[in-house]
PDB file of N, CA and C in Angstrom:
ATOM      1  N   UNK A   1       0.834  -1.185   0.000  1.00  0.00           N
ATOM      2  CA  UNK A   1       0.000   0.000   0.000  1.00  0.00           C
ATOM      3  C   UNK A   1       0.879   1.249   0.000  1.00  0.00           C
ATOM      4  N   UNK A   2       0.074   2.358  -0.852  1.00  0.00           N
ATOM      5  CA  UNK A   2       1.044   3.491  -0.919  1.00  0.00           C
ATOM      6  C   UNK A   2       1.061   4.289   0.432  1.00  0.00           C
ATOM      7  N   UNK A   3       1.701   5.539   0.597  1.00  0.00           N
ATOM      8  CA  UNK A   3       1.569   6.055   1.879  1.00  0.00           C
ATOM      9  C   UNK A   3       0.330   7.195   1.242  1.00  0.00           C
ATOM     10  N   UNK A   4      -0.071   7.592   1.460  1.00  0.00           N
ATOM     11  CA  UNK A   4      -1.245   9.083   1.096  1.00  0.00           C
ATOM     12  C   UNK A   4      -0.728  10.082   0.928  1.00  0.00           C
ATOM     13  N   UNK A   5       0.521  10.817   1.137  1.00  0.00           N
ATOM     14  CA  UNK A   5       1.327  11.589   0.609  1.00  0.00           C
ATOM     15  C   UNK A   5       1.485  11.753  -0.758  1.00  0.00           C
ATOM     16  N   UNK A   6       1.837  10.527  -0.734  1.00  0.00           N
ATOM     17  CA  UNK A   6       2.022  10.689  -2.500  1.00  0.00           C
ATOM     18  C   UNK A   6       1.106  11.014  -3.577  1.00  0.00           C
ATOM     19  N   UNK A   7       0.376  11.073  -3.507  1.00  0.00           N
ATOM     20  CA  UNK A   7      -0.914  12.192  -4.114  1.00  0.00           C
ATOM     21  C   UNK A   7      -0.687  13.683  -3.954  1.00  0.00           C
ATOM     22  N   UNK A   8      -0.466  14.251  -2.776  1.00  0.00           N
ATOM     23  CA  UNK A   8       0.211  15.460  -2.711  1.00  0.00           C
ATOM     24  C   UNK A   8       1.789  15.891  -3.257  1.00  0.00           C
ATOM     25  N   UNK A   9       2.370  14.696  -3.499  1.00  0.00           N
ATOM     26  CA  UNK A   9       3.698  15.376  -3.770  1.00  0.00           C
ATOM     27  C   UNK A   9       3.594  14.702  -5.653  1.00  0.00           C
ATOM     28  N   UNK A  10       2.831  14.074  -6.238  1.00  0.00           N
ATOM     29  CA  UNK A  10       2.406  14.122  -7.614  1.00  0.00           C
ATOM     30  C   UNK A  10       1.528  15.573  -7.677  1.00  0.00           C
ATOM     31  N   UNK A  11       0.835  15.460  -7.043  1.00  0.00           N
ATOM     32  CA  UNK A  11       0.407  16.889  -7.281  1.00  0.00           C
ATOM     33  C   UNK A  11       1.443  18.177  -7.298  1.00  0.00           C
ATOM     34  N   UNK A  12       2.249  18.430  -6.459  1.00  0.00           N
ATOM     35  CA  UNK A  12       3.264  19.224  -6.429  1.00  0.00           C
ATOM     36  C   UNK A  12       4.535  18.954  -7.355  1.00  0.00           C
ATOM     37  N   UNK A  13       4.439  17.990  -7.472  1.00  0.00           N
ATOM     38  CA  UNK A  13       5.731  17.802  -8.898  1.00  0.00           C
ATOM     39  C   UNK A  13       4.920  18.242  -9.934  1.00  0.00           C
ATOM     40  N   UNK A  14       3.556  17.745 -10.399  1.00  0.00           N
ATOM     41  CA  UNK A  14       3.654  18.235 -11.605  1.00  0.00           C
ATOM     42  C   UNK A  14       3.018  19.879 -11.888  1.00  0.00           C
ATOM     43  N   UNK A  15       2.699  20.496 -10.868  1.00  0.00           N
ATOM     44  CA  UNK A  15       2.016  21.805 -10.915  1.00  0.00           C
ATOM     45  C   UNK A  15       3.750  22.923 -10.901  1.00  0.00           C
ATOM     46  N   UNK A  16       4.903  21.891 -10.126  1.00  0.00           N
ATOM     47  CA  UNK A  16       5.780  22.259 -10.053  1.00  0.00           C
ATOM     48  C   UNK A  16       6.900  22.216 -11.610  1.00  0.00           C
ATOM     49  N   UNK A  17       6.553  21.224 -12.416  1.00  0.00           N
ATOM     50  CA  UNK A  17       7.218  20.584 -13.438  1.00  0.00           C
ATOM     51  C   UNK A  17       8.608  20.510 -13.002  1.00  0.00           C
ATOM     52  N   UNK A  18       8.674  19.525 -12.110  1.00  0.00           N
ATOM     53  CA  UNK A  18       9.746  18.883 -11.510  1.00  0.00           C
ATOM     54  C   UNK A  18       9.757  17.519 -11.459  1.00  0.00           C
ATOM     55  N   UNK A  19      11.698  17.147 -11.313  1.00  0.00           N
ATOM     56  CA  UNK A  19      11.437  15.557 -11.878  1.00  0.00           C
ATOM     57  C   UNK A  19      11.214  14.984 -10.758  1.00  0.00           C
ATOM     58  N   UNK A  20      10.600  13.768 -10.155  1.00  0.00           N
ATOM     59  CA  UNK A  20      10.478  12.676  -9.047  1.00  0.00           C
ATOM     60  C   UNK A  20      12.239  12.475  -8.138  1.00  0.00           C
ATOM     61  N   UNK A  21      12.941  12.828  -8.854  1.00  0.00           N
ATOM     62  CA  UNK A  21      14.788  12.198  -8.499  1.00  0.00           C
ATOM     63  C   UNK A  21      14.950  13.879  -7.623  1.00  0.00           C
ATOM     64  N   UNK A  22      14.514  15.284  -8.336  1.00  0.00           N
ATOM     65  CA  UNK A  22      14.757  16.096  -7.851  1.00  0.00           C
ATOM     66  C   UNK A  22      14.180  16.366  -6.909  1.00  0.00           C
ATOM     67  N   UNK A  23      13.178  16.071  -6.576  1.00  0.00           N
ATOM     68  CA  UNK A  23      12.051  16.466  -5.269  1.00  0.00           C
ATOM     69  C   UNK A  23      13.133  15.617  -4.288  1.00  0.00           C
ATOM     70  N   UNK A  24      12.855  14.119  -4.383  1.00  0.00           N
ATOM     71  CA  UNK A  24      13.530  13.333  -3.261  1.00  0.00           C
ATOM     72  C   UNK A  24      14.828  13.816  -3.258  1.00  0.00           C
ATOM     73  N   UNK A  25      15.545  14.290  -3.437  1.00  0.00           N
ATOM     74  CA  UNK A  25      16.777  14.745  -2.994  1.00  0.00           C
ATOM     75  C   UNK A  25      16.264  16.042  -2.693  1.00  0.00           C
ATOM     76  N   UNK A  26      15.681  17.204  -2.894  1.00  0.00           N
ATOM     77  CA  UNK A  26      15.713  18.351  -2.104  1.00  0.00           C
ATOM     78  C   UNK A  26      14.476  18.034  -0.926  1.00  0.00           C
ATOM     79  N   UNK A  27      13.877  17.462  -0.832  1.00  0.00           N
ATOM     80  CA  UNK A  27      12.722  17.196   0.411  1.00  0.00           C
ATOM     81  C   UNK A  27      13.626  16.385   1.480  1.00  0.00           C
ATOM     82  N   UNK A  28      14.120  15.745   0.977  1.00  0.00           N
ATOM     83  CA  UNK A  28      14.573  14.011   1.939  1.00  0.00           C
ATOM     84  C   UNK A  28      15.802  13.818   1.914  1.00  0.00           C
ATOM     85  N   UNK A  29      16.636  14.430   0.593  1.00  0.00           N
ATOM     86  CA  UNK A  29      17.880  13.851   0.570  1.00  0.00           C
ATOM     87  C   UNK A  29      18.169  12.748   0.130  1.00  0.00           C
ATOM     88  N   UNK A  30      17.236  12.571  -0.511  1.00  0.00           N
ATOM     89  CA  UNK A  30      17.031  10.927  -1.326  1.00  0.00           C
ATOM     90  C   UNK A  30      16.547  10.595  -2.697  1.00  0.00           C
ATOM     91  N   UNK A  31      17.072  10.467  -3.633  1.00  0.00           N
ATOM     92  CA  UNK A  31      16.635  10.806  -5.143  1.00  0.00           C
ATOM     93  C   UNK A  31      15.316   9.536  -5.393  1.00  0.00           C
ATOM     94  N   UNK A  32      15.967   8.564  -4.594  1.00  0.00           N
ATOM     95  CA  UNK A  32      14.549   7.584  -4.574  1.00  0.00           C
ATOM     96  C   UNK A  32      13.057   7.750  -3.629  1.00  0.00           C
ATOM     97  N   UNK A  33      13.480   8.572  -3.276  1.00  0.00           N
ATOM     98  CA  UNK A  33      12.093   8.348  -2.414  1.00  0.00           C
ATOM     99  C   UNK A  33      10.571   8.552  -3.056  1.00  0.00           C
ATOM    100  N   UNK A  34      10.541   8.982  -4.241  1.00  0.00           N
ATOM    101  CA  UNK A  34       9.178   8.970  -4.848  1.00  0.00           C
ATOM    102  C   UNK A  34       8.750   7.559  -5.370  1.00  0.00           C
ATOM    103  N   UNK A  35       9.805   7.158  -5.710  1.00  0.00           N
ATOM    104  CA  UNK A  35       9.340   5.742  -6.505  1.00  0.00           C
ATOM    105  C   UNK A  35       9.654   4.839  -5.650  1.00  0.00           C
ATOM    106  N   UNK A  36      10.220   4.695  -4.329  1.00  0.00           N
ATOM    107  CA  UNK A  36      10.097   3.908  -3.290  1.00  0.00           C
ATOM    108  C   UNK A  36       8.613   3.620  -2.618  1.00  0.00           C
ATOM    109  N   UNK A  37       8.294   5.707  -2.277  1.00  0.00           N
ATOM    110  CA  UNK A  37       6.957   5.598  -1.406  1.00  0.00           C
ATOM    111  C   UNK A  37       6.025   4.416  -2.866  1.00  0.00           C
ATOM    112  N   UNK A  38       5.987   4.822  -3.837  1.00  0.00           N
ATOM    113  CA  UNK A  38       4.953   4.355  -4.695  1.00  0.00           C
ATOM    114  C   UNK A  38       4.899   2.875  -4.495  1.00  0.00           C
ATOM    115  N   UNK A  39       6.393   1.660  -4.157  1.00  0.00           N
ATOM    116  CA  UNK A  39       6.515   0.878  -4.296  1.00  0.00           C
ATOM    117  C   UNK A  39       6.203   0.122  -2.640  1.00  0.00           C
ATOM    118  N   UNK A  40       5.675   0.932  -1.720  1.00  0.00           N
ATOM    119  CA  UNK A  40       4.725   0.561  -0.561  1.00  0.00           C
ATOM    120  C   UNK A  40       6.286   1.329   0.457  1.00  0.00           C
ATOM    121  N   UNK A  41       7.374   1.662   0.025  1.00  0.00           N
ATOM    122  CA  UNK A  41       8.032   2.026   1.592  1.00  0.00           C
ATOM    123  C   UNK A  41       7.281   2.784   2.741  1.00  0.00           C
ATOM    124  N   UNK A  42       7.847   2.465   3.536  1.00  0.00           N
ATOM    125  CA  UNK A  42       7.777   3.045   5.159  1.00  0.00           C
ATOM    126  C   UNK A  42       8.204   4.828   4.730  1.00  0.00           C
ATOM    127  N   UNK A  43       7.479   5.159   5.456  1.00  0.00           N
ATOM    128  CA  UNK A  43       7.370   6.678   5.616  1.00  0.00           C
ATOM    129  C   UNK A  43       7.588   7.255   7.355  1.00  0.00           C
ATOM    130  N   UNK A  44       8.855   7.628   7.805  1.00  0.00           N
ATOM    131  CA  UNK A  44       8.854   7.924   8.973  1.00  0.00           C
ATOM    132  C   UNK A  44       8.359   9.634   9.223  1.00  0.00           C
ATOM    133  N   UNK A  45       7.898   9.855  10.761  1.00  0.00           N
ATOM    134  CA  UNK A  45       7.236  10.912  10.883  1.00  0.00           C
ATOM    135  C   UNK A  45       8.138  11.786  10.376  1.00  0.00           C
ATOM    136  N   UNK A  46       9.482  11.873  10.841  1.00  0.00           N
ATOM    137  CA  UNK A  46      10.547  13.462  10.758  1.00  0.00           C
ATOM    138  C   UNK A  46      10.731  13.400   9.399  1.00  0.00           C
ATOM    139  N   UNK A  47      10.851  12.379   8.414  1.00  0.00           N
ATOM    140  CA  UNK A  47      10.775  12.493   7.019  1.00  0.00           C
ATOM    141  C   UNK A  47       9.689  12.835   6.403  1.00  0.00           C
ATOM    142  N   UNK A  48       8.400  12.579   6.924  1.00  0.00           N
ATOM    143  CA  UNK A  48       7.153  13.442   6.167  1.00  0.00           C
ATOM    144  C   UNK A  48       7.250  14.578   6.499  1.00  0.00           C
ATOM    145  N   UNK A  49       7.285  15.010   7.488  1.00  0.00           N
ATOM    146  CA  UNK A  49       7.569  16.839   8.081  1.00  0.00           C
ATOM    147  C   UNK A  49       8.219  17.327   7.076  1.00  0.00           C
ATOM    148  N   UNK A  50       9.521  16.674   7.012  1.00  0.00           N
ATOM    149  CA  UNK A  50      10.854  17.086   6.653  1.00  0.00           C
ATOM    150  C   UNK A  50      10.339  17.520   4.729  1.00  0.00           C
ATOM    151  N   UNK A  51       9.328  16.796   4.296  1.00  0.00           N
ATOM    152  CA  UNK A  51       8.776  16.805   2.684  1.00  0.00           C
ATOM    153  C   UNK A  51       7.960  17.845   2.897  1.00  0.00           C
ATOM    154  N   UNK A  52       6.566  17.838   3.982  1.00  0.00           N
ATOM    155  CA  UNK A  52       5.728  18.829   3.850  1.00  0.00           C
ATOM    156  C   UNK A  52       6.348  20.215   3.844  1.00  0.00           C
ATOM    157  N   UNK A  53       7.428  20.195   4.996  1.00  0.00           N
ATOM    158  CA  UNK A  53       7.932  21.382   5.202  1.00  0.00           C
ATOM    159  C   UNK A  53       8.610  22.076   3.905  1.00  0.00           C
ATOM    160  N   UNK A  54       9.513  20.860   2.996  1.00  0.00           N
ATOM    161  CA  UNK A  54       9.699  21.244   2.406  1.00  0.00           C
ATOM    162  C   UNK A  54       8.697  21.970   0.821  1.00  0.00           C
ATOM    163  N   UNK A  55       7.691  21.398   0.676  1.00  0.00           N
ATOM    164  CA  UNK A  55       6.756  21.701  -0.323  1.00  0.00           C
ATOM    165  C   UNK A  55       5.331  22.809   0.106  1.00  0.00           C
ATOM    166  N   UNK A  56       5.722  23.296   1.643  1.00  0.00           N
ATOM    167  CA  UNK A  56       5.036  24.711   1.809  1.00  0.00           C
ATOM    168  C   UNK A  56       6.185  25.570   1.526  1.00  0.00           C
ATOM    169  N   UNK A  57       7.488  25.458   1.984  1.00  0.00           N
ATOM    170  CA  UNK A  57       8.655  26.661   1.694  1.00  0.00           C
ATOM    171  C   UNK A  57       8.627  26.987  -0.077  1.00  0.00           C
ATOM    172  N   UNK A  58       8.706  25.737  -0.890  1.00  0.00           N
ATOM    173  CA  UNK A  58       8.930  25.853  -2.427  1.00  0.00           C
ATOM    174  C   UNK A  58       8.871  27.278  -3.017  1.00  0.00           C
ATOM    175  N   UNK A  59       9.561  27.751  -3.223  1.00  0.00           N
ATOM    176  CA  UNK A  59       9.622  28.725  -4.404  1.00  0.00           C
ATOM    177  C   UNK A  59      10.047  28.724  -5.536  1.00  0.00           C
ATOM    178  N   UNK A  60       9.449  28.323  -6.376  1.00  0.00           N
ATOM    179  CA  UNK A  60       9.837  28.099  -8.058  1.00  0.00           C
ATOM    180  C   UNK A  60      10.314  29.534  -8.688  1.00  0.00           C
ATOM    181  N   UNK A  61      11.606  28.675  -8.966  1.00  0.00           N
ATOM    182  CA  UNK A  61      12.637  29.533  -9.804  1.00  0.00           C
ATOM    183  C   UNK A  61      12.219  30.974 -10.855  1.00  0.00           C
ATOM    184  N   UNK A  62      12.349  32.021 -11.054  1.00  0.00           N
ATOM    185  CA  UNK A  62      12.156  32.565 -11.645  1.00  0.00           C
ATOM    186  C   UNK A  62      12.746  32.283 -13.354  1.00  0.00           C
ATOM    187  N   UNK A  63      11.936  32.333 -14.138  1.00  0.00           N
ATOM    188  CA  UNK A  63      12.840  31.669 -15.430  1.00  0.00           C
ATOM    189  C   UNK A  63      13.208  33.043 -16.098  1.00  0.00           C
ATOM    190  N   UNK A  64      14.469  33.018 -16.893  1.00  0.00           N
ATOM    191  CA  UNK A  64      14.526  34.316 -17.415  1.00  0.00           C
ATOM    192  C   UNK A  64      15.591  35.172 -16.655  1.00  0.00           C
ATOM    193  N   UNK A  65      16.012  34.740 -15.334  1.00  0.00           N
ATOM    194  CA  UNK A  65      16.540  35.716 -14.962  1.00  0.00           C
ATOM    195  C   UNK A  65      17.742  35.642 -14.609  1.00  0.00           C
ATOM    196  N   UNK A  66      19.154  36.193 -14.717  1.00  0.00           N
ATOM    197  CA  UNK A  66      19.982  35.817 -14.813  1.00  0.00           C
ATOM    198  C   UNK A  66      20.601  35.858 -13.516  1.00  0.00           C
ATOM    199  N   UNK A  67      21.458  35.002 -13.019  1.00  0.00           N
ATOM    200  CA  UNK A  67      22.126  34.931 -11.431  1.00  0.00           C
ATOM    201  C   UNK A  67      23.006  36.344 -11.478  1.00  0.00           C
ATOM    202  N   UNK A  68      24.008  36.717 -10.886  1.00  0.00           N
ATOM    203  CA  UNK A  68      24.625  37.898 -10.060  1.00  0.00           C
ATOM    204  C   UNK A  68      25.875  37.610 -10.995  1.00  0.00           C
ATOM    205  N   UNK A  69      26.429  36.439 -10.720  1.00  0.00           N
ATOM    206  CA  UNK A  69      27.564  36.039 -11.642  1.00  0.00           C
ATOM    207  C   UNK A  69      27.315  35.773 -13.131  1.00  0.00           C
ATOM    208  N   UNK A  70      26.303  35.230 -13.546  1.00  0.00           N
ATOM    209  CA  UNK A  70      26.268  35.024 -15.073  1.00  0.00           C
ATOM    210  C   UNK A  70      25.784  36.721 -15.318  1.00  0.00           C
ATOM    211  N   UNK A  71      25.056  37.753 -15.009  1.00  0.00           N
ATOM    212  CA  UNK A  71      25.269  39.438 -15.955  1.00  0.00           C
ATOM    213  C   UNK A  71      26.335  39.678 -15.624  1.00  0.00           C
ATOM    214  N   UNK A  72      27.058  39.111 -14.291  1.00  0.00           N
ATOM    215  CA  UNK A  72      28.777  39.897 -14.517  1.00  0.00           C
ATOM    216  C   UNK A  72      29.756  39.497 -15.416  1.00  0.00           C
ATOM    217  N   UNK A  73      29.573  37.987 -15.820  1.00  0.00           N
ATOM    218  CA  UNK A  73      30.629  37.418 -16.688  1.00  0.00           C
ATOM    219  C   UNK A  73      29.797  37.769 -18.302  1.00  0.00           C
ATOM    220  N   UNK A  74      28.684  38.297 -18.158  1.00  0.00           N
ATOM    221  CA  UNK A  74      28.189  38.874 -19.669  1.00  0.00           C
ATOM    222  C   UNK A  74      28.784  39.992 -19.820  1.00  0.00           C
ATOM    223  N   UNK A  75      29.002  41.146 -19.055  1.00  0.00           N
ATOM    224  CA  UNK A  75      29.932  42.426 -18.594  1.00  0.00           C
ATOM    225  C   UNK A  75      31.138  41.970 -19.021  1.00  0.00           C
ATOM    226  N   UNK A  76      31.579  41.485 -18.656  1.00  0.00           N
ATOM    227  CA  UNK A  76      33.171  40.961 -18.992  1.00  0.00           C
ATOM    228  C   UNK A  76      33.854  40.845 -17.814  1.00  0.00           C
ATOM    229  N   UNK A  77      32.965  41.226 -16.838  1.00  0.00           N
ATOM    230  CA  UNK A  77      33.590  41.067 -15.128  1.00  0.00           C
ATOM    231  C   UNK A  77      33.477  39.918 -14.501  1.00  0.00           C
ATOM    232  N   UNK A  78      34.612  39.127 -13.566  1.00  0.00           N
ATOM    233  CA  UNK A  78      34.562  38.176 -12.807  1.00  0.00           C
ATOM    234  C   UNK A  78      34.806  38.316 -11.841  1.00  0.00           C
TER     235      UNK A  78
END
């Protein structure tokens, strides 16, 4: 059986258009953990926190905009 999470974090990957390998490593630290939970793993409490917490903080990237260092090395400055 799956854990019930995982409905929320399919929901958040794909509203997010993010891959399953990237979530579990920035939520958990674990590139498997999406396709584990799916495959019935154990879900401990400080690791669900540790996901929710992470998928209320989420702030999706601004696209378009360039970091501090990439307009300086367009400048010609490093």
């Amino acid at each position: 059986m799956t854990h019930p999470i995982i409905l929320e974090i399919d929901s958040f990957i794909k509203a997010n258009q993010m891959a399953e390998s990237y979530f579990g490593r920035k939520a958990a630290n674990d590139w498997k953990l999406v396709r584990q939970l799916r495959a019935g793993r154990r879900l401990w409490p400080d690791t669900e926190a540790r996901i929710r917490t992470f998928m209320e903080s989420y702030e999706k990237p601004v696209r378009g905009r360039l970091s501090h260092r990439s307009s300086n090395q367009l400048q010609g400055k490093v």
